[in-house]
N, C-alpha and C. Protein backbone atom coordinates (compact mmCIF):
# COMPACT_ATOMS: atom_id res chain seq x y z
N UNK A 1 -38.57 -124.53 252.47
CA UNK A 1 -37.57 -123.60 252.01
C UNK A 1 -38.26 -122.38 251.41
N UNK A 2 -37.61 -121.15 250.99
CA UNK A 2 -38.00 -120.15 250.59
C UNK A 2 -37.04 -119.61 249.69
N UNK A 3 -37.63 -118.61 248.92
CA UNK A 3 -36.55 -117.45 248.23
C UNK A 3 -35.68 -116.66 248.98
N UNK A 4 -35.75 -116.54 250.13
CA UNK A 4 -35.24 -115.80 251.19
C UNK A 4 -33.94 -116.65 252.15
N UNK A 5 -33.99 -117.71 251.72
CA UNK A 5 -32.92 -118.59 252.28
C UNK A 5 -32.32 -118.93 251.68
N UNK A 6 -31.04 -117.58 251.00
CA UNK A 6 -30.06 -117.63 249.92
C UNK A 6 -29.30 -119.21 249.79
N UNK A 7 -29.04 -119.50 250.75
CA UNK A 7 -27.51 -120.62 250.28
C UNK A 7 -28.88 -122.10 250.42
N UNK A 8 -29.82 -122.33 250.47
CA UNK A 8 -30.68 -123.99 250.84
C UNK A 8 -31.16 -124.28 249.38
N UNK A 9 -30.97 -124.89 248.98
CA UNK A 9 -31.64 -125.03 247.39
C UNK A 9 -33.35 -125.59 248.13
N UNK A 10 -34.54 -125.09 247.52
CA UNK A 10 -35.65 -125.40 247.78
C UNK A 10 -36.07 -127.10 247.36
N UNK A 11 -35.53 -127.13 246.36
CA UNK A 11 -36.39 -128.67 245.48
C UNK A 11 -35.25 -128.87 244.97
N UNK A 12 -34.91 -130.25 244.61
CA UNK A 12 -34.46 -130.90 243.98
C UNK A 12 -35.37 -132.40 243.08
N UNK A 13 -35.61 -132.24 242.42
CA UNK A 13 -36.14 -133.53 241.99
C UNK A 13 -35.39 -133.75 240.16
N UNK A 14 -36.55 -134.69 239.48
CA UNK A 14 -36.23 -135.38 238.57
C UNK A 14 -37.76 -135.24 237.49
N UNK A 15 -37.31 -134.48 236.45
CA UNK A 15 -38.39 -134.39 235.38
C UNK A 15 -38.95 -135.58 234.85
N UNK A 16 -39.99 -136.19 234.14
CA UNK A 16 -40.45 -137.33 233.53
C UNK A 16 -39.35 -137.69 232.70
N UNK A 17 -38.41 -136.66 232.23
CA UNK A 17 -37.66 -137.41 230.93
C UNK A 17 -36.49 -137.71 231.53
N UNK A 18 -36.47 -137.70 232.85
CA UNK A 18 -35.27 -138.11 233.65
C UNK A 18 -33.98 -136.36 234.10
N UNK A 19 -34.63 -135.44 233.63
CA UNK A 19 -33.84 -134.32 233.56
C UNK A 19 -33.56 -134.05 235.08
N UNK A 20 -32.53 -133.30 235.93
CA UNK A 20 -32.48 -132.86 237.05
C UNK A 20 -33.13 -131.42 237.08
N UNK A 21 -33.89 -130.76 237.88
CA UNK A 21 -34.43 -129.73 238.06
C UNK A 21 -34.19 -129.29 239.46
N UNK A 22 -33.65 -128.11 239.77
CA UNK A 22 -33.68 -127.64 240.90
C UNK A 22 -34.48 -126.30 241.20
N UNK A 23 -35.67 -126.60 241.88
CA UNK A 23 -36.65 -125.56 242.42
C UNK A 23 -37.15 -124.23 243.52
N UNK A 24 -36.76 -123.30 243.14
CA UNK A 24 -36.73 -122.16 243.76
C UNK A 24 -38.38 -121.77 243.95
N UNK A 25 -38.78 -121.66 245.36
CA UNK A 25 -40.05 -121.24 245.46
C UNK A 25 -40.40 -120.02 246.27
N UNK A 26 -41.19 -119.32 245.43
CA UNK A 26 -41.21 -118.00 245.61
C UNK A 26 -42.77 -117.78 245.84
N UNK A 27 -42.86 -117.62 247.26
CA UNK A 27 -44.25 -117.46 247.63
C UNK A 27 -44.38 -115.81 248.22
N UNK A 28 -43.44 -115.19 247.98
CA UNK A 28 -43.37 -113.38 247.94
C UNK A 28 -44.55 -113.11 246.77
N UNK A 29 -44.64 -111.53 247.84
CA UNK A 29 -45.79 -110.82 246.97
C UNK A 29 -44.90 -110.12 246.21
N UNK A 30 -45.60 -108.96 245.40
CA UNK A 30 -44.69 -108.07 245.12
C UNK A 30 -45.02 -106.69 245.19
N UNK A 31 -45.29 -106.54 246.60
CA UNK A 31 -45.36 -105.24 247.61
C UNK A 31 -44.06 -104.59 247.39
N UNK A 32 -42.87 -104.86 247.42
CA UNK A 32 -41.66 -103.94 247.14
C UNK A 32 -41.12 -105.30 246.00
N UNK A 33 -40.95 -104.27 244.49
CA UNK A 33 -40.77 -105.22 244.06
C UNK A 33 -39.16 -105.32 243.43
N UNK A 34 -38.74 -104.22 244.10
CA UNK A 34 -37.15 -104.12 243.92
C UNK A 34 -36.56 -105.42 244.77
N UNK A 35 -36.73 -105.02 246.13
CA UNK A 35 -36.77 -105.99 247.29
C UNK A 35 -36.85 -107.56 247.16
N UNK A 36 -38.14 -107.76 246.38
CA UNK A 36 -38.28 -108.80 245.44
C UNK A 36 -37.13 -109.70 244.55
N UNK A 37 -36.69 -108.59 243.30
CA UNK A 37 -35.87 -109.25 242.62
C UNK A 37 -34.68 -109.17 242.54
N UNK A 38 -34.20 -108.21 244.21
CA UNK A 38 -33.31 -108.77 244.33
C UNK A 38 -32.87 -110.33 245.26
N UNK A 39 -33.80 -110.48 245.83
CA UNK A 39 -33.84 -111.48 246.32
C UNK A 39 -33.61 -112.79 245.37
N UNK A 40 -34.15 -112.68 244.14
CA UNK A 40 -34.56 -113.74 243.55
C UNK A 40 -33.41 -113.58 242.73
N UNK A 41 -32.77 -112.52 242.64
CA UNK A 41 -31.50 -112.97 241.68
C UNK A 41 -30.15 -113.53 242.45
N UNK A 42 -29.98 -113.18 243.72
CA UNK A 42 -29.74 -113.67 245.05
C UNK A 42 -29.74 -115.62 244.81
N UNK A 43 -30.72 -115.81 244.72
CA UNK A 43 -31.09 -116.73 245.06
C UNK A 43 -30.85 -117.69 243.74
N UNK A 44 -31.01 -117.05 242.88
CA UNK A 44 -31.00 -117.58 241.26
C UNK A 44 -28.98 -117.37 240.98
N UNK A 45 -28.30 -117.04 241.51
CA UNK A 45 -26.70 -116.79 241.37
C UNK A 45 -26.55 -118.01 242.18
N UNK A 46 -27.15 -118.04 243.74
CA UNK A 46 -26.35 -119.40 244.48
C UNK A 46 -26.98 -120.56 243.79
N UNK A 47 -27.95 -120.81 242.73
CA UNK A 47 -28.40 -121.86 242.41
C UNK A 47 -27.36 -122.18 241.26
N UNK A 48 -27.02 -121.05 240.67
CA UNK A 48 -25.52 -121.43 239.53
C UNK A 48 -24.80 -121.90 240.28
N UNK A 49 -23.99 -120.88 241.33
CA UNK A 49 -22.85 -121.48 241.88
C UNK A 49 -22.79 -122.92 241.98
N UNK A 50 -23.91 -123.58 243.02
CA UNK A 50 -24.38 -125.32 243.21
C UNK A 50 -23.61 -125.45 242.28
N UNK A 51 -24.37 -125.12 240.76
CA UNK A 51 -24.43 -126.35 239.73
C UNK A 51 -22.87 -126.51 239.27
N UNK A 52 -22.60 -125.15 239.00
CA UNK A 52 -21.45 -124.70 238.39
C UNK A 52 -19.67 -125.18 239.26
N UNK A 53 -19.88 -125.33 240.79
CA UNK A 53 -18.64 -125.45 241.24
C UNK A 53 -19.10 -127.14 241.65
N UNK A 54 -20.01 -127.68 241.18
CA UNK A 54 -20.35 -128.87 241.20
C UNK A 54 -20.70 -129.60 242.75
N UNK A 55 -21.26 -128.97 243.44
CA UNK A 55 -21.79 -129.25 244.81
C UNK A 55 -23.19 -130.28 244.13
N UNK A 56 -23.89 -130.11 242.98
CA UNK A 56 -24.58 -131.18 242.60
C UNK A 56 -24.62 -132.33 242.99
N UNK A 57 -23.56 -132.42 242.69
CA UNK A 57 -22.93 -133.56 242.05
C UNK A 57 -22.37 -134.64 243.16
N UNK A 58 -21.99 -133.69 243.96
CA UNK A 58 -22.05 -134.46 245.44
C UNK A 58 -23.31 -134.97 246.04
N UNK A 59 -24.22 -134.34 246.01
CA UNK A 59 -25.05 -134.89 246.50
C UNK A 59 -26.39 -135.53 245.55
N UNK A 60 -26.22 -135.23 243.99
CA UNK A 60 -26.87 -136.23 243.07
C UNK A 60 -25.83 -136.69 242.09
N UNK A 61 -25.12 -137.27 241.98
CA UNK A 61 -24.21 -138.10 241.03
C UNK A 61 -24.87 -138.27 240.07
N UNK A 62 -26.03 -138.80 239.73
CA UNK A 62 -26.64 -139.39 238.41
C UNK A 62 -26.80 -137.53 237.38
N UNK A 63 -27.03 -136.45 238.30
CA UNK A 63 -27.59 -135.60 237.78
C UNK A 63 -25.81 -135.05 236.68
N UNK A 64 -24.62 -135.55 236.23
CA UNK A 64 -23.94 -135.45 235.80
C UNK A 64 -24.40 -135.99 234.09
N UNK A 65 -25.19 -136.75 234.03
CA UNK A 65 -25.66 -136.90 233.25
C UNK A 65 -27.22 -136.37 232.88
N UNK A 66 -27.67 -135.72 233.44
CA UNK A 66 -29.16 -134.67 232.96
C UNK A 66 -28.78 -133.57 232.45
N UNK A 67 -29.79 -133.59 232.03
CA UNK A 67 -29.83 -131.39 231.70
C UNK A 67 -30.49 -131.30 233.06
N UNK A 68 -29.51 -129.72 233.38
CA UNK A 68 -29.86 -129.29 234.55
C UNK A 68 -30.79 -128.45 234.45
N UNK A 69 -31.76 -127.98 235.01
CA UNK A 69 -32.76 -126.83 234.90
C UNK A 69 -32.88 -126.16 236.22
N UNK A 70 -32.94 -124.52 236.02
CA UNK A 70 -33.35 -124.00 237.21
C UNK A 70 -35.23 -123.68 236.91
N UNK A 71 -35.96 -123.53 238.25
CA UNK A 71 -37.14 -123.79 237.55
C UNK A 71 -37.94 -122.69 239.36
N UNK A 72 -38.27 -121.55 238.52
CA UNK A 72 -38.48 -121.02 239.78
C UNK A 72 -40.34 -120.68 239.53
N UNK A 73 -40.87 -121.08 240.95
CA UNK A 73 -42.29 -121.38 240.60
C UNK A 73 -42.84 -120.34 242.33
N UNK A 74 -43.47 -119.40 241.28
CA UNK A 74 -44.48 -118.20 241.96
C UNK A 74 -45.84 -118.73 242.56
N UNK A 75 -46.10 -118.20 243.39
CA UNK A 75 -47.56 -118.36 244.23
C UNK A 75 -48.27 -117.20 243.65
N UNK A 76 -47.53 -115.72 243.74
CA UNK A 76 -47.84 -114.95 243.09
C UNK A 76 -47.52 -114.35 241.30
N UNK A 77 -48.45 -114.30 240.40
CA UNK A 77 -48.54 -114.16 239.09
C UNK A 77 -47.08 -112.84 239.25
N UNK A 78 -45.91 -113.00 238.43
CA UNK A 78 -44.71 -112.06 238.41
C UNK A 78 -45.25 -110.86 238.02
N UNK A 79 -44.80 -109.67 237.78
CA UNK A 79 -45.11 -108.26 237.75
C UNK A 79 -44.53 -108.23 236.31
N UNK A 80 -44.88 -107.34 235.46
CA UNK A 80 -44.25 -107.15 233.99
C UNK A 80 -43.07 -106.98 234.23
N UNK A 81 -42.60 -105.94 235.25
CA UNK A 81 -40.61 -105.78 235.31
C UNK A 81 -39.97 -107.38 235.49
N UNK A 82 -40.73 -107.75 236.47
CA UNK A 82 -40.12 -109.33 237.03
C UNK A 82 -39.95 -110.21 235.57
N UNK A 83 -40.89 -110.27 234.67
CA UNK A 83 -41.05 -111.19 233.78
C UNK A 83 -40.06 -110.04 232.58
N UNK A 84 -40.02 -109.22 232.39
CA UNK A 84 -38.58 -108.67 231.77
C UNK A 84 -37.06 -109.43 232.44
N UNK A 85 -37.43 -109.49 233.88
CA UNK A 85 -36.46 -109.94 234.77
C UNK A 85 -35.72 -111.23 234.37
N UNK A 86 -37.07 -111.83 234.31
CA UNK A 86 -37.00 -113.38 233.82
C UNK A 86 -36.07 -113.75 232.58
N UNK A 87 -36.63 -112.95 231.56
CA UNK A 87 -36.46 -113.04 230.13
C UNK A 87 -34.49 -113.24 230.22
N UNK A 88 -34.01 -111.93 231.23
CA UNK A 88 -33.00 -111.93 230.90
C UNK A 88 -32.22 -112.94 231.54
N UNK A 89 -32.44 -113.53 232.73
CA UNK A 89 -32.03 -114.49 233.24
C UNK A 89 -32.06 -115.37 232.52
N UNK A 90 -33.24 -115.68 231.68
CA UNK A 90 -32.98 -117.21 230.99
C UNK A 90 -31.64 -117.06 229.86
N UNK A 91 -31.79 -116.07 229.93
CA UNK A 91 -30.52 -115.88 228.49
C UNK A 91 -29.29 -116.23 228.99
N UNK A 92 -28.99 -115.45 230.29
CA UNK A 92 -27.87 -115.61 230.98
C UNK A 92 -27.50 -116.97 231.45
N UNK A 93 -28.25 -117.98 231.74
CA UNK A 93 -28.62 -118.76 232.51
C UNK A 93 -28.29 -120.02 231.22
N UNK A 94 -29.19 -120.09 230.51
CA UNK A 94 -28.91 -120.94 229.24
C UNK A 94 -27.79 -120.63 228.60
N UNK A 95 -26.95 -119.48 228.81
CA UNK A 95 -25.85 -119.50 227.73
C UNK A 95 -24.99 -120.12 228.48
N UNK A 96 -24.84 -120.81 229.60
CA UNK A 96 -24.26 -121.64 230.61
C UNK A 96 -24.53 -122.87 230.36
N UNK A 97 -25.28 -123.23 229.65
CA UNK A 97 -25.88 -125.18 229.67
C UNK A 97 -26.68 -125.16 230.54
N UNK A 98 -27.64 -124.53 231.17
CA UNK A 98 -28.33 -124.56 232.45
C UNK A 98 -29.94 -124.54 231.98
N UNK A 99 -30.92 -125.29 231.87
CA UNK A 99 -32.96 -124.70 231.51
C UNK A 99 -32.51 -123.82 232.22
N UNK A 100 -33.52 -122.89 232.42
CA UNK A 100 -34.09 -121.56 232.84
C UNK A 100 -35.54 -121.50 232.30
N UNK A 101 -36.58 -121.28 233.32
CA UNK A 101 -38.06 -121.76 232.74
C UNK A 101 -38.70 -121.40 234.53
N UNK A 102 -39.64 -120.35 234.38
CA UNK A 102 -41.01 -120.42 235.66
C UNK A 102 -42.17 -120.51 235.09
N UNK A 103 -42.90 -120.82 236.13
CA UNK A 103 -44.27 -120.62 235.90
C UNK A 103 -45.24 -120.40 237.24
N UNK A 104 -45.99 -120.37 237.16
CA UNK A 104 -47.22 -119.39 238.12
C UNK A 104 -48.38 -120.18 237.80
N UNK A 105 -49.13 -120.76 239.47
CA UNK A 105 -50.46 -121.79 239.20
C UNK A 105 -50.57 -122.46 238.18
N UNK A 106 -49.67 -123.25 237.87
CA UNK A 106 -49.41 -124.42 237.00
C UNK A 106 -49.55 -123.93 235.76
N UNK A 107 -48.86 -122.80 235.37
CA UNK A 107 -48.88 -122.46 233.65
C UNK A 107 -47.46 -122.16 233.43
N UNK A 108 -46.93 -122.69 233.07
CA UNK A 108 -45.12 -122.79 232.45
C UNK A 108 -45.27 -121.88 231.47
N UNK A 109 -43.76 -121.27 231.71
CA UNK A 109 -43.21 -119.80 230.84
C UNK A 109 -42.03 -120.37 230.17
């Protein structure tokens, strides 16, 4: 899967503490980096919708009981605008009941 394949959720799995996490992977450069985030906010809206009109839930039942997290993980290190980008998404994102959290070569933000 990709960032570029608005409606496919990339990952779905299950955190150590049992949490549901759904994973957006973003192996874009950021050669155009408008291009970029819009993609990723694109992509970060249909991952609400999922959670929010409860398509989850159809296809993980147990995840009715997790905290849900969106969890979007870069190949490439984000650009300072992107990680402004970020900041505000998590706000938006958490004031929903939803994690909101990336990270880049295994260092969590």
């Amino acid at each position: 899967m990709s960032i570029d394949e608005i409606n496919k959720i990339d990952i779905i799995s299950t955190s150590q503490k049992g949490d549901t996490w759904l994973t957006i992977a973003d192996h874009f450069d950021w050669s155009d980096p408008k291009q970029h985030l819009l993609l990723l906010q694109d992509k970060i809206n249909a991952y609400i919708q999922y959670i929010e009109e409860g398509e989850i839930f159809e296809t993980y039942p147990d995840a009715k009981k997790d905290q849900i997290s969106i969890q979007v993980v870069f190949k490439i290190e984000p650009t300072v605008n992107a990680i402004s980008f970020l900041e505000k998404c998590k706000q938006i994102v958490t004031s929903r009941g939803i994690g909101f959290f990336w990270q880049t070569h295994n260092t969590k933000m």
